[in-house]
PDB file of N, CA and C in Angstrom:
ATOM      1  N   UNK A   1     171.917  58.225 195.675  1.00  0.00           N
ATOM      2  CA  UNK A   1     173.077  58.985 195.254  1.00  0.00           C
ATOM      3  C   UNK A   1     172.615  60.341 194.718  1.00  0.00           C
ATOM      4  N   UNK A   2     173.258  61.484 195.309  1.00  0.00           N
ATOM      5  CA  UNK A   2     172.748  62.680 194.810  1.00  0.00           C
ATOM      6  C   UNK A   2     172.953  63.000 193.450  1.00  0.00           C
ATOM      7  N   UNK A   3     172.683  63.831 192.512  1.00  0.00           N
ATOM      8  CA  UNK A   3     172.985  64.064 191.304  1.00  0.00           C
ATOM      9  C   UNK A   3     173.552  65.318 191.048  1.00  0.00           C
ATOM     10  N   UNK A   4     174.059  64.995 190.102  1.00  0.00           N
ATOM     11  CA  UNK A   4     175.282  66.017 189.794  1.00  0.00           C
ATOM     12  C   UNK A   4     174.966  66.579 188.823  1.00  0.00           C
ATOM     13  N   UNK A   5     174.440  67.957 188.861  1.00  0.00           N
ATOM     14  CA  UNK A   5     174.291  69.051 188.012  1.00  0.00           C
ATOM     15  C   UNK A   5     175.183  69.256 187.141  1.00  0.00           C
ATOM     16  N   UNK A   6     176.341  69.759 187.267  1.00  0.00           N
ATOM     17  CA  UNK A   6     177.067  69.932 186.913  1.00  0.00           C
ATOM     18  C   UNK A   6     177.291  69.264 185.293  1.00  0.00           C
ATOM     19  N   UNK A   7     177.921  67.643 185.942  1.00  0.00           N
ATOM     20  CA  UNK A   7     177.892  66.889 184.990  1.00  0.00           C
ATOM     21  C   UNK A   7     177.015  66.831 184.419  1.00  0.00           C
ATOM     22  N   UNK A   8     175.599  66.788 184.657  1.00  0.00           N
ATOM     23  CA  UNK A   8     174.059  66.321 183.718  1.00  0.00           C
ATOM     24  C   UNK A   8     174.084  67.302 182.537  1.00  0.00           C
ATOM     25  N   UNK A   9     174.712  68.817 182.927  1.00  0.00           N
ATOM     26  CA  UNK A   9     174.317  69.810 181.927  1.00  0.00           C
ATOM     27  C   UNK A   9     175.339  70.002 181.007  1.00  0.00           C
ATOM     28  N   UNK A  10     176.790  69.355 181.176  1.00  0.00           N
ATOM     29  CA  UNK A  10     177.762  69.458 180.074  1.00  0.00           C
ATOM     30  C   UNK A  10     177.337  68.185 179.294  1.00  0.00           C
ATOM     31  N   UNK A  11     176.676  67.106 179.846  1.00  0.00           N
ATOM     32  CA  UNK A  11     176.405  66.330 179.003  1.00  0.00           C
ATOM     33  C   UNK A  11     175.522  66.367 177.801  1.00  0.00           C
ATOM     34  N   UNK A  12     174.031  67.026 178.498  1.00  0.00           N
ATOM     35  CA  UNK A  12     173.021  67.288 177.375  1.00  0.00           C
ATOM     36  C   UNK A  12     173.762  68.727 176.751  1.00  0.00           C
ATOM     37  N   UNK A  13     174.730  69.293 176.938  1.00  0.00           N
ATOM     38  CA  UNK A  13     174.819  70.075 175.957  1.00  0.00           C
ATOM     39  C   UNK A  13     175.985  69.970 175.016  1.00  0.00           C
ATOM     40  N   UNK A  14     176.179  68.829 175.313  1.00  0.00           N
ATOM     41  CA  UNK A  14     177.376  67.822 174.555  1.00  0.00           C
ATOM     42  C   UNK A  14     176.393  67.747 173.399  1.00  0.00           C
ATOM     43  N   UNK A  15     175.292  66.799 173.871  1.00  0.00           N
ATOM     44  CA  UNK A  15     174.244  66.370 173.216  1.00  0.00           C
ATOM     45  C   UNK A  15     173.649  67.007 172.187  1.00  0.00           C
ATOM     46  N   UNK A  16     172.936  67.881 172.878  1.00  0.00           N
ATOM     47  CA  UNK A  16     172.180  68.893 172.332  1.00  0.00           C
ATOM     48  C   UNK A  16     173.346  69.640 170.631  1.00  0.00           C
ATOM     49  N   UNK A  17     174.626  69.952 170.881  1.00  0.00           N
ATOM     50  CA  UNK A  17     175.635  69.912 170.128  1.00  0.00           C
ATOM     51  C   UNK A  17     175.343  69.158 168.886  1.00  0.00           C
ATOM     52  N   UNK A  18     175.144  67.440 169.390  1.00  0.00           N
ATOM     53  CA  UNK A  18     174.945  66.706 168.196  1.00  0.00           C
ATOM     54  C   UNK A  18     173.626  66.586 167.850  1.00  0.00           C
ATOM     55  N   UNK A  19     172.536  67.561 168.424  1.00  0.00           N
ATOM     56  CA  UNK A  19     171.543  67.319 167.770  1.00  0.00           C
ATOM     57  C   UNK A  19     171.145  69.022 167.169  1.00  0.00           C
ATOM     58  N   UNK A  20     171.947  69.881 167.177  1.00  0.00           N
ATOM     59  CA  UNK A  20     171.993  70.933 166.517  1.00  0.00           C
ATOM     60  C   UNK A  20     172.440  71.002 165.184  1.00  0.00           C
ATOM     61  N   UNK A  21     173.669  69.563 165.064  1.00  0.00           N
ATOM     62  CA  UNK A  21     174.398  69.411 163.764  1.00  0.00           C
ATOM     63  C   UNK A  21     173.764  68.302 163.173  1.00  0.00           C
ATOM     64  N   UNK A  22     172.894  67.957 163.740  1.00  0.00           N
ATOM     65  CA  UNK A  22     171.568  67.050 162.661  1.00  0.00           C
ATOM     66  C   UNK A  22     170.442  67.691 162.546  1.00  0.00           C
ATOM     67  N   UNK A  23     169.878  68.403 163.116  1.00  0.00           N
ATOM     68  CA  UNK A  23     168.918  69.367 162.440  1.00  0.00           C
ATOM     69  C   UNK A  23     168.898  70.695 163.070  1.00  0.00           C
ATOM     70  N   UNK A  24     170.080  72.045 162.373  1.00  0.00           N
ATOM     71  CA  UNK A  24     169.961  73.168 162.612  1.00  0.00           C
ATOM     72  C   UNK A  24     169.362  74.064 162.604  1.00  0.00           C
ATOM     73  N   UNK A  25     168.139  73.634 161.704  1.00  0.00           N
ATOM     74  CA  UNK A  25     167.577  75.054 161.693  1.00  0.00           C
ATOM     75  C   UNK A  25     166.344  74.618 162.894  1.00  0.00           C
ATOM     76  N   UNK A  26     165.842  73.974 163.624  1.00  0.00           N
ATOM     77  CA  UNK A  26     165.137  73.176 164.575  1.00  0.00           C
ATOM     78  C   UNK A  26     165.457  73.889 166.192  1.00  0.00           C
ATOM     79  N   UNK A  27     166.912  73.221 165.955  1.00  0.00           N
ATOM     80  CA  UNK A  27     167.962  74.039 167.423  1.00  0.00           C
ATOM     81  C   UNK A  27     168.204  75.698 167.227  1.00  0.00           C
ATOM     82  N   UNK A  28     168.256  75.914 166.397  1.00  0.00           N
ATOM     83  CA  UNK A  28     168.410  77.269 166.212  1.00  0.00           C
ATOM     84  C   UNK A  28     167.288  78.204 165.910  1.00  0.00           C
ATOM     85  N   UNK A  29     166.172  78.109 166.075  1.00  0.00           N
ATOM     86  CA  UNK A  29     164.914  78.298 166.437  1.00  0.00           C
ATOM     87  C   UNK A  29     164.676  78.001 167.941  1.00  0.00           C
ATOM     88  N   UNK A  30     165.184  77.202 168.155  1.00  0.00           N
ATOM     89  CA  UNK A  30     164.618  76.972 169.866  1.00  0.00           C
ATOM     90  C   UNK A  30     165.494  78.260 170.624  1.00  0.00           C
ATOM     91  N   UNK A  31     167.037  77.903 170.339  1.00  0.00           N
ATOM     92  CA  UNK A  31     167.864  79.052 170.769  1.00  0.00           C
ATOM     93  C   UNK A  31     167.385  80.617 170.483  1.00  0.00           C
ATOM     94  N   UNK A  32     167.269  80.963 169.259  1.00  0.00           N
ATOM     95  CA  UNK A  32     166.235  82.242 168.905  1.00  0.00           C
ATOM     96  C   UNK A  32     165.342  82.370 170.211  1.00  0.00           C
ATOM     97  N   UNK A  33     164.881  81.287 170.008  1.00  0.00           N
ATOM     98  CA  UNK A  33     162.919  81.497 170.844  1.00  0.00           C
ATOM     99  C   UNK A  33     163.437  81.679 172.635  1.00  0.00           C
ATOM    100  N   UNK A  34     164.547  81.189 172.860  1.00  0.00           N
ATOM    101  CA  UNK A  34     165.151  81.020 174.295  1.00  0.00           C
ATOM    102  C   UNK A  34     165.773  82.172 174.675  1.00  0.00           C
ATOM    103  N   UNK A  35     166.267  82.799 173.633  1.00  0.00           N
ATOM    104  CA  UNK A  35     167.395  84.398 173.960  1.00  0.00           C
ATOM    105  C   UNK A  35     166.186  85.675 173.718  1.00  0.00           C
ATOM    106  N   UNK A  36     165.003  85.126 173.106  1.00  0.00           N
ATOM    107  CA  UNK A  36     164.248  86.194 172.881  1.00  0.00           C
ATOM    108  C   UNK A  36     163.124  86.322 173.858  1.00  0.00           C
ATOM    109  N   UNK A  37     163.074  84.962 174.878  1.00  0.00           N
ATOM    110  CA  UNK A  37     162.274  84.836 175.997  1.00  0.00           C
ATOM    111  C   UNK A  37     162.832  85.356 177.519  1.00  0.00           C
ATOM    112  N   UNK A  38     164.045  85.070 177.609  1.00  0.00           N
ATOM    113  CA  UNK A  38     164.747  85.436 178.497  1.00  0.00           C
ATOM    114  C   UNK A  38     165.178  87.216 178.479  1.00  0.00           C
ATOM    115  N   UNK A  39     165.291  87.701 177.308  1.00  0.00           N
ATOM    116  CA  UNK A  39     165.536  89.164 177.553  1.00  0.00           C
ATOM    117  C   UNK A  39     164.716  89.815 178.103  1.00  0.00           C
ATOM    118  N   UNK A  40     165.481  91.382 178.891  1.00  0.00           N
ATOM    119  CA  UNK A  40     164.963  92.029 179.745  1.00  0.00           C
ATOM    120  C   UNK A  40     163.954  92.411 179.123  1.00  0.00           C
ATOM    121  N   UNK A  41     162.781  92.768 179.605  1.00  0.00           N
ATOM    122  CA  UNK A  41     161.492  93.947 178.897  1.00  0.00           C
ATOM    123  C   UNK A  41     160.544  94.468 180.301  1.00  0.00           C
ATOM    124  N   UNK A  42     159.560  93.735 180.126  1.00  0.00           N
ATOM    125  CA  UNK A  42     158.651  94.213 181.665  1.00  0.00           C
ATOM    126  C   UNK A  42     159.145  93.407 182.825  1.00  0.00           C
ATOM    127  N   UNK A  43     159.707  92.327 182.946  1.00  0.00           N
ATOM    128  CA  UNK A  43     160.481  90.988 183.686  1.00  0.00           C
ATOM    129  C   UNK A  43     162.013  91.183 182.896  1.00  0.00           C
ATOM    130  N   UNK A  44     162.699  91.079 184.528  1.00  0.00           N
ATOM    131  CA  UNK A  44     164.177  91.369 184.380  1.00  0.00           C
ATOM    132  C   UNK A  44     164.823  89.503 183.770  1.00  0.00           C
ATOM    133  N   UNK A  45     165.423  89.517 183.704  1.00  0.00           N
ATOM    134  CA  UNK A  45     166.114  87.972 183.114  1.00  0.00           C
ATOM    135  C   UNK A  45     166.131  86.959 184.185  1.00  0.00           C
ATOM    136  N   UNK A  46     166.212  87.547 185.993  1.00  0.00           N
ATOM    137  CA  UNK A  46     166.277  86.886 186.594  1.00  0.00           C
ATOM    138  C   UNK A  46     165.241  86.447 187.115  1.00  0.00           C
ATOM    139  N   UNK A  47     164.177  87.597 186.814  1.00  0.00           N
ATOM    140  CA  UNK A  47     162.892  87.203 187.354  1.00  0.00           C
ATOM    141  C   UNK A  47     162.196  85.806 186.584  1.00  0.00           C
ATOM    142  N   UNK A  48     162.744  86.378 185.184  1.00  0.00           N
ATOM    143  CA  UNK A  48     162.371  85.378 183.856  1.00  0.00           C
ATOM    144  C   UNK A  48     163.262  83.721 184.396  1.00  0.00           C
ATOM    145  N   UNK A  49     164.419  83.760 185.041  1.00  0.00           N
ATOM    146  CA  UNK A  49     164.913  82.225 184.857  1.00  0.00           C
ATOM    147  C   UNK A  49     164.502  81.717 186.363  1.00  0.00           C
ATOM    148  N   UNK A  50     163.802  82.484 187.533  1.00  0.00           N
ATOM    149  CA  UNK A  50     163.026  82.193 188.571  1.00  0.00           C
ATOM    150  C   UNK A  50     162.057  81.153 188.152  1.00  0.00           C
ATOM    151  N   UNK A  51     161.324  81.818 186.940  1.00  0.00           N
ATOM    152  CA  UNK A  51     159.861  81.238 186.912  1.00  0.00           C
ATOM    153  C   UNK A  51     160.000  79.918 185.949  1.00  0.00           C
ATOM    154  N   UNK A  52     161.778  80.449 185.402  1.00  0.00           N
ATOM    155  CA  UNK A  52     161.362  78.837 184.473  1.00  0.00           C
ATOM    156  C   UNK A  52     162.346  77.687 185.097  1.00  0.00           C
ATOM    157  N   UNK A  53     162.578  77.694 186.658  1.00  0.00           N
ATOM    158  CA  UNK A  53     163.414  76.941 187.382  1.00  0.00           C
ATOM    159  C   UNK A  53     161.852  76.536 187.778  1.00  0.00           C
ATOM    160  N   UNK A  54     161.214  77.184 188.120  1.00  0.00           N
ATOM    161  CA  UNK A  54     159.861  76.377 189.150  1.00  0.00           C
ATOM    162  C   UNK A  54     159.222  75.978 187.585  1.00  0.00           C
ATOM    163  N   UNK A  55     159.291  76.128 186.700  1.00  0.00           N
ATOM    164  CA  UNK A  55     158.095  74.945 185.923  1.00  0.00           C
ATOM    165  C   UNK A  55     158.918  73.825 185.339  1.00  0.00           C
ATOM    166  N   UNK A  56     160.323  74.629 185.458  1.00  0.00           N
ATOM    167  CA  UNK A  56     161.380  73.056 185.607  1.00  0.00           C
ATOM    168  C   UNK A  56     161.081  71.780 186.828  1.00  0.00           C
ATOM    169  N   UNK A  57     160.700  72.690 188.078  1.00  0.00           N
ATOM    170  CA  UNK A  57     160.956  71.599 188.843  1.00  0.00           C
ATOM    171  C   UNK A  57     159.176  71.057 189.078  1.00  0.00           C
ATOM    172  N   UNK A  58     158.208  71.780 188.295  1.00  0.00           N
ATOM    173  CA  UNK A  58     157.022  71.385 188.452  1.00  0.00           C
ATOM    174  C   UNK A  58     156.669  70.120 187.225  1.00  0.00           C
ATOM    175  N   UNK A  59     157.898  70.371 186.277  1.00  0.00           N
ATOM    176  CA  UNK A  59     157.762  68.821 185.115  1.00  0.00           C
ATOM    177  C   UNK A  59     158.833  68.208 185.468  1.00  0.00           C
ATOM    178  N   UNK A  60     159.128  68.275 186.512  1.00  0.00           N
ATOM    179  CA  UNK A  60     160.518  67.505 186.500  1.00  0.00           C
ATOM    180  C   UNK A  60     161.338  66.623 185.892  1.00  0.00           C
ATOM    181  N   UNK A  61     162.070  67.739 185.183  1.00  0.00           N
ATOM    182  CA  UNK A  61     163.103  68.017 184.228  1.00  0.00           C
ATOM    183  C   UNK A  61     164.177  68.342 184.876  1.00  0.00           C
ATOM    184  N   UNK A  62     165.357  67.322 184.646  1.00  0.00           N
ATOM    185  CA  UNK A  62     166.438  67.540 185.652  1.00  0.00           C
ATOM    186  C   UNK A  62     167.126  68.690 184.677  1.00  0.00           C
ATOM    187  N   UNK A  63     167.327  68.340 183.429  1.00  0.00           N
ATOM    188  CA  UNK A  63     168.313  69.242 182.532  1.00  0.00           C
ATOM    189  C   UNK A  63     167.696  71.034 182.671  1.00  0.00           C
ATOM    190  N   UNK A  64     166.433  71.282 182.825  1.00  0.00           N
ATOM    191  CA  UNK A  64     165.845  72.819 183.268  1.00  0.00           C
ATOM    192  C   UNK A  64     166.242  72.643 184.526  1.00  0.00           C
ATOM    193  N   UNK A  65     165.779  72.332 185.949  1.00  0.00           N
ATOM    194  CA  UNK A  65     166.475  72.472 186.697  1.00  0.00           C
ATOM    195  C   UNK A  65     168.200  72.623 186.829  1.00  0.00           C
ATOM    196  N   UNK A  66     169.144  72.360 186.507  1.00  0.00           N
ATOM    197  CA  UNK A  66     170.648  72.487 186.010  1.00  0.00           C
ATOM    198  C   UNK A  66     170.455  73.734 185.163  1.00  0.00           C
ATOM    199  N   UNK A  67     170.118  73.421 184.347  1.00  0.00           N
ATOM    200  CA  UNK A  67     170.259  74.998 183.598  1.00  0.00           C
ATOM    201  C   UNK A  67     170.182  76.256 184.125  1.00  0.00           C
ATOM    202  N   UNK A  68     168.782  75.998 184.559  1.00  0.00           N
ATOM    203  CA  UNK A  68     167.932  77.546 184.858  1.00  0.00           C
ATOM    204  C   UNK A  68     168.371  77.451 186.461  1.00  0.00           C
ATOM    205  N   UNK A  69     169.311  76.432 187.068  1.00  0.00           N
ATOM    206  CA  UNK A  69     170.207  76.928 188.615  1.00  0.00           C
ATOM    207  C   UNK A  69     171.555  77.747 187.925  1.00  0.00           C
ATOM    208  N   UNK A  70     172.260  77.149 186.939  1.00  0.00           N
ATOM    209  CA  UNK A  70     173.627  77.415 186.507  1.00  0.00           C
ATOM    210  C   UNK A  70     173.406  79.206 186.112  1.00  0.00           C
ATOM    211  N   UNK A  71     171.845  79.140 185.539  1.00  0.00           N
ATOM    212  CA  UNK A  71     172.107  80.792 184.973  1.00  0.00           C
ATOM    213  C   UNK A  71     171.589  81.940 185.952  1.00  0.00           C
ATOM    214  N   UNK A  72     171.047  81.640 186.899  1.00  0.00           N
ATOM    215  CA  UNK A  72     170.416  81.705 188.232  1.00  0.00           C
ATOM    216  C   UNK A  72     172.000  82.498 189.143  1.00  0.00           C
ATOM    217  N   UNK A  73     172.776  81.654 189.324  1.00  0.00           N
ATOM    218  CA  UNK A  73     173.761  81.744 189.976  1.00  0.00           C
ATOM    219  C   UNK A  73     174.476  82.704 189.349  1.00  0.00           C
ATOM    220  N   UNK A  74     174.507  83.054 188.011  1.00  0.00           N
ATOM    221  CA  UNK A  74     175.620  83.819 186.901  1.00  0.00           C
ATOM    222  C   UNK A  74     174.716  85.209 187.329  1.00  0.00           C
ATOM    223  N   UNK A  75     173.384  85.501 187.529  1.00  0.00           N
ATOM    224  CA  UNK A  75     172.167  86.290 187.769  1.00  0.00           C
ATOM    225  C   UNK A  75     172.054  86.904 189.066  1.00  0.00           C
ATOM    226  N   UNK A  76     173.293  86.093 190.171  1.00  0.00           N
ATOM    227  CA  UNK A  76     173.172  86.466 191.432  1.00  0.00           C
ATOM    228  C   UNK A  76     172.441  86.448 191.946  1.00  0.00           C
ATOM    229  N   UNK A  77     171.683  85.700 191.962  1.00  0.00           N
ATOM    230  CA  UNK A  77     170.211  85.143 192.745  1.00  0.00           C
ATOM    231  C   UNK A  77     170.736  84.625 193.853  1.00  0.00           C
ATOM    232  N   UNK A  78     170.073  84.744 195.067  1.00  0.00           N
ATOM    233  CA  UNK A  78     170.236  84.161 196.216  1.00  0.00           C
ATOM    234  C   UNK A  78     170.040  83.430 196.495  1.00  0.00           C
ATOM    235  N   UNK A  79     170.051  82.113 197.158  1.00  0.00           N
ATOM    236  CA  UNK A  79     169.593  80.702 198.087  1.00  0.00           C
ATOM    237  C   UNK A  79     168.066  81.361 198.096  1.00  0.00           C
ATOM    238  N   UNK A  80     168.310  82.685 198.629  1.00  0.00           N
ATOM    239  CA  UNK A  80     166.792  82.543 199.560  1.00  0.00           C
ATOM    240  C   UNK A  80     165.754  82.859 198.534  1.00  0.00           C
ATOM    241  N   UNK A  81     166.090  83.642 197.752  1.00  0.00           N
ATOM    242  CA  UNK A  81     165.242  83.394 196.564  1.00  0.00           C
ATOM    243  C   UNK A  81     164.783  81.943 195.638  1.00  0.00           C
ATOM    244  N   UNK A  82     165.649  81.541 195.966  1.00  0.00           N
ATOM    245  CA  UNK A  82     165.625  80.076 194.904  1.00  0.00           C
ATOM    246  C   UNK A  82     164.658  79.352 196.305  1.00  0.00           C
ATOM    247  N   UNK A  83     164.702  79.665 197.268  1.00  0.00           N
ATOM    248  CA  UNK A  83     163.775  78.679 198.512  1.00  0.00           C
ATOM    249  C   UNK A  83     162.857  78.928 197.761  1.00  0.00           C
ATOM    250  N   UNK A  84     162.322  80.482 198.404  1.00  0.00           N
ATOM    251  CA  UNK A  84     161.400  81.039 198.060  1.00  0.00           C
ATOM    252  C   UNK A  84     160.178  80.449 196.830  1.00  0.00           C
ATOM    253  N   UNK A  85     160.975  80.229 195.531  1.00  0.00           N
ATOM    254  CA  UNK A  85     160.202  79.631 194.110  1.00  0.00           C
ATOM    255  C   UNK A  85     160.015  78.624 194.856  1.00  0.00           C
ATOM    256  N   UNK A  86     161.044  77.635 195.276  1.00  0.00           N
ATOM    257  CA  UNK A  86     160.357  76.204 195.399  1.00  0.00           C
ATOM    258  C   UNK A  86     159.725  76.036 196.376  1.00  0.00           C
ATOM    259  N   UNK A  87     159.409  76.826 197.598  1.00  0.00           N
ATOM    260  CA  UNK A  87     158.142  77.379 198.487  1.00  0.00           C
ATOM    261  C   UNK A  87     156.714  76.969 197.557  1.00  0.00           C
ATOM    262  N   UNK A  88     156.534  78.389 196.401  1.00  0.00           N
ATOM    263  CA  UNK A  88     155.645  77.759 195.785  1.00  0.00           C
ATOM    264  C   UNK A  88     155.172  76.834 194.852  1.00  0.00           C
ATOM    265  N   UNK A  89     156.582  76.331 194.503  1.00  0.00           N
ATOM    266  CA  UNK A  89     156.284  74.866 193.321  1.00  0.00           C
ATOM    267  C   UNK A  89     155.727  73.847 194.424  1.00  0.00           C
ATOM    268  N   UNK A  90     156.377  73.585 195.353  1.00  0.00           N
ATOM    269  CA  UNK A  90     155.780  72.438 196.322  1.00  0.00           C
ATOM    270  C   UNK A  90     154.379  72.949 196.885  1.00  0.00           C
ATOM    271  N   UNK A  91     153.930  73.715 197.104  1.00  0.00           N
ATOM    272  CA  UNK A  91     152.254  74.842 197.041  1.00  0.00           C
ATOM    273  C   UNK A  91     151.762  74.556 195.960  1.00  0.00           C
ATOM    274  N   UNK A  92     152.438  74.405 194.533  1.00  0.00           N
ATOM    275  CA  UNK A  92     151.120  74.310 193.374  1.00  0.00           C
ATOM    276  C   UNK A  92     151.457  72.994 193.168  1.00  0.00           C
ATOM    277  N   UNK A  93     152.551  72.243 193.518  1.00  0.00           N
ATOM    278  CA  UNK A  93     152.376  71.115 193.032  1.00  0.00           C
ATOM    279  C   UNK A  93     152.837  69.661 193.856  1.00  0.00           C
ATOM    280  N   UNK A  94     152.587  69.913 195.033  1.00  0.00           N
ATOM    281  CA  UNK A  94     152.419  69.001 196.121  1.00  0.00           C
ATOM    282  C   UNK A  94     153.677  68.053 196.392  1.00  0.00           C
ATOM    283  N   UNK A  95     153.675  67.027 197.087  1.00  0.00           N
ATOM    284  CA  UNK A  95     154.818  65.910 197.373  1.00  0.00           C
ATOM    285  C   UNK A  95     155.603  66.058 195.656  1.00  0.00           C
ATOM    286  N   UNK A  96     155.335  66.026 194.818  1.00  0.00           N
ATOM    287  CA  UNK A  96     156.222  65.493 193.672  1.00  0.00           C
ATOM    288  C   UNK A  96     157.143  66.606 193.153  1.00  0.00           C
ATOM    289  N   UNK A  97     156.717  67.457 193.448  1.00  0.00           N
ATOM    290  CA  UNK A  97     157.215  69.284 193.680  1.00  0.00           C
ATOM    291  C   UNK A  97     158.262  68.883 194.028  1.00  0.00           C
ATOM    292  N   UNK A  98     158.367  68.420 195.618  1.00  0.00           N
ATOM    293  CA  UNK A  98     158.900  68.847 196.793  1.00  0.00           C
ATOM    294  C   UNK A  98     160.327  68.042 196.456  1.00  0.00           C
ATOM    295  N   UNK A  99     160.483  66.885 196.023  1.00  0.00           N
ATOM    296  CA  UNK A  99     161.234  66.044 195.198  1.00  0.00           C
ATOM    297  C   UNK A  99     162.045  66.721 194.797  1.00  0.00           C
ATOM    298  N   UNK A 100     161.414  67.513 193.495  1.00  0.00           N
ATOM    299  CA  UNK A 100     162.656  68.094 192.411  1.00  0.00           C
ATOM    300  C   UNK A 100     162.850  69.553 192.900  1.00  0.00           C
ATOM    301  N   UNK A 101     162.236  70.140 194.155  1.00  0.00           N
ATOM    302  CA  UNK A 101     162.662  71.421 194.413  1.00  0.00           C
ATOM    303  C   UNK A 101     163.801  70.985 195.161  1.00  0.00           C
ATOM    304  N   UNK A 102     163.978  69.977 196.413  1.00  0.00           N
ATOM    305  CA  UNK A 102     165.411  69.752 196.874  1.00  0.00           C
ATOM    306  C   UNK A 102     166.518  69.765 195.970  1.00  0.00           C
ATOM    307  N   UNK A 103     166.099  68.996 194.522  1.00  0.00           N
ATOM    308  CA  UNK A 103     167.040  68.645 194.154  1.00  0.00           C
ATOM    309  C   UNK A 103     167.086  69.899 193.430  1.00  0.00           C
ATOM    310  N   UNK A 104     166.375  71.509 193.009  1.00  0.00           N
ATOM    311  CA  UNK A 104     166.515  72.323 192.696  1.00  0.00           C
ATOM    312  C   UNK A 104     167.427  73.165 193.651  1.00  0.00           C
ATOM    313  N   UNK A 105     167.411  73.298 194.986  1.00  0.00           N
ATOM    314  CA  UNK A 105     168.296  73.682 195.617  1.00  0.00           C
ATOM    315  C   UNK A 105     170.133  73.239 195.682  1.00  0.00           C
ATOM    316  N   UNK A 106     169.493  71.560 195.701  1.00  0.00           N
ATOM    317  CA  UNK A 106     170.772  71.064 195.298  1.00  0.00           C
ATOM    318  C   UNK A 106     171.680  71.666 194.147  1.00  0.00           C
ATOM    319  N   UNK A 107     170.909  71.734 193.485  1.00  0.00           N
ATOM    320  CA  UNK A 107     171.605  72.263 191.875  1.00  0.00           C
ATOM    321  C   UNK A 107     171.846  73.494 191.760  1.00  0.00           C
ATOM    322  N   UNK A 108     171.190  74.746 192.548  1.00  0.00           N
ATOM    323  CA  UNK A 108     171.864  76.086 192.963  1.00  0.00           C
ATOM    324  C   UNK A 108     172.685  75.863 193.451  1.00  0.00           C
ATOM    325  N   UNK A 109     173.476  74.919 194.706  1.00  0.00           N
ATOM    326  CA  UNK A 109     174.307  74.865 195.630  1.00  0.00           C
ATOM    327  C   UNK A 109     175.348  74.551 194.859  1.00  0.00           C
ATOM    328  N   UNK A 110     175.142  73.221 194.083  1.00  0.00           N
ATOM    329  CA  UNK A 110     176.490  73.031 193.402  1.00  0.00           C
ATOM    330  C   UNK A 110     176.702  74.002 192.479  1.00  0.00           C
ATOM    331  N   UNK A 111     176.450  74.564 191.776  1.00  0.00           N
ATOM    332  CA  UNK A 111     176.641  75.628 190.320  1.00  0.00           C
ATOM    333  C   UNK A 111     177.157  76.955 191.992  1.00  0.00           C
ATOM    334  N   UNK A 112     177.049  77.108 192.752  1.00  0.00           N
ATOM    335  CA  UNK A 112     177.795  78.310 193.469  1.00  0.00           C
ATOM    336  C   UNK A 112     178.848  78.042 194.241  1.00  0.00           C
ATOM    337  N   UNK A 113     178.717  76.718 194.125  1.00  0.00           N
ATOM    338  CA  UNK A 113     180.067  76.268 194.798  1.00  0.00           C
ATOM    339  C   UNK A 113     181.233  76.290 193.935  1.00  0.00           C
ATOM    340  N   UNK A 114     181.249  76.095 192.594  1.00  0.00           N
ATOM    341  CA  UNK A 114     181.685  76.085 191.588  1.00  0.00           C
ATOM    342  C   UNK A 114     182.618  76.677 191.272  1.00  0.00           C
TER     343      UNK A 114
END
């Protein structure tokens, strides 16, 4: 059964919700550290959520994959760009890559269908 992006990422951030209101200053440090990683400087934002979709799909992490497709898509990134990364995640990181890059495509597809 394919998986549903969509749903996976309103859930953990359902989640994530209740684990911000049990320890805030924890989540709100990560968020800090996440808005201050992603801004533009020498790497544009999209270049920045490229590289953290492929080490999403190189630990395969479904909730980074969903994410870093959902903000990807808001970024106007193309299909062929998003191949492209998982071109080389399945290059640095063989059959188990290749796994969560489909399902990285998958998860661009649904978040643009959207």
């Amino acid at each position: 059964m394919p998986k549903d992006y969509q749903s996976l990422t309103k859930d953990i951030s359902e989640y994530a919700g209740e684990l911000k209101k049990a320890v805030p200053d924890a989540m709100n440090g990560f968020y800090a550290m996440s808005k201050a990683a992603t801004a533009d400087g020498a790497l544009d934002e999209k270049t920045k959520e490229l590289i953290a979709l492929g080490i999403g799909v190189t630990q395969r992490c479904d909730g980074c994959i969903g994410f870093h497709s959902k903000a990807l898509v808001r970024l106007g990134a193309t299909r062929e760009e998003i191949a492209e990364v998982m071109a080389m995640c399945v290059y640095m990181g063989g059959g188990p890559a290749l796994m969560y890059a489909a399902d990285a495509l998958r998860a661009f597809d649904q978040f643009s269908d959207a």
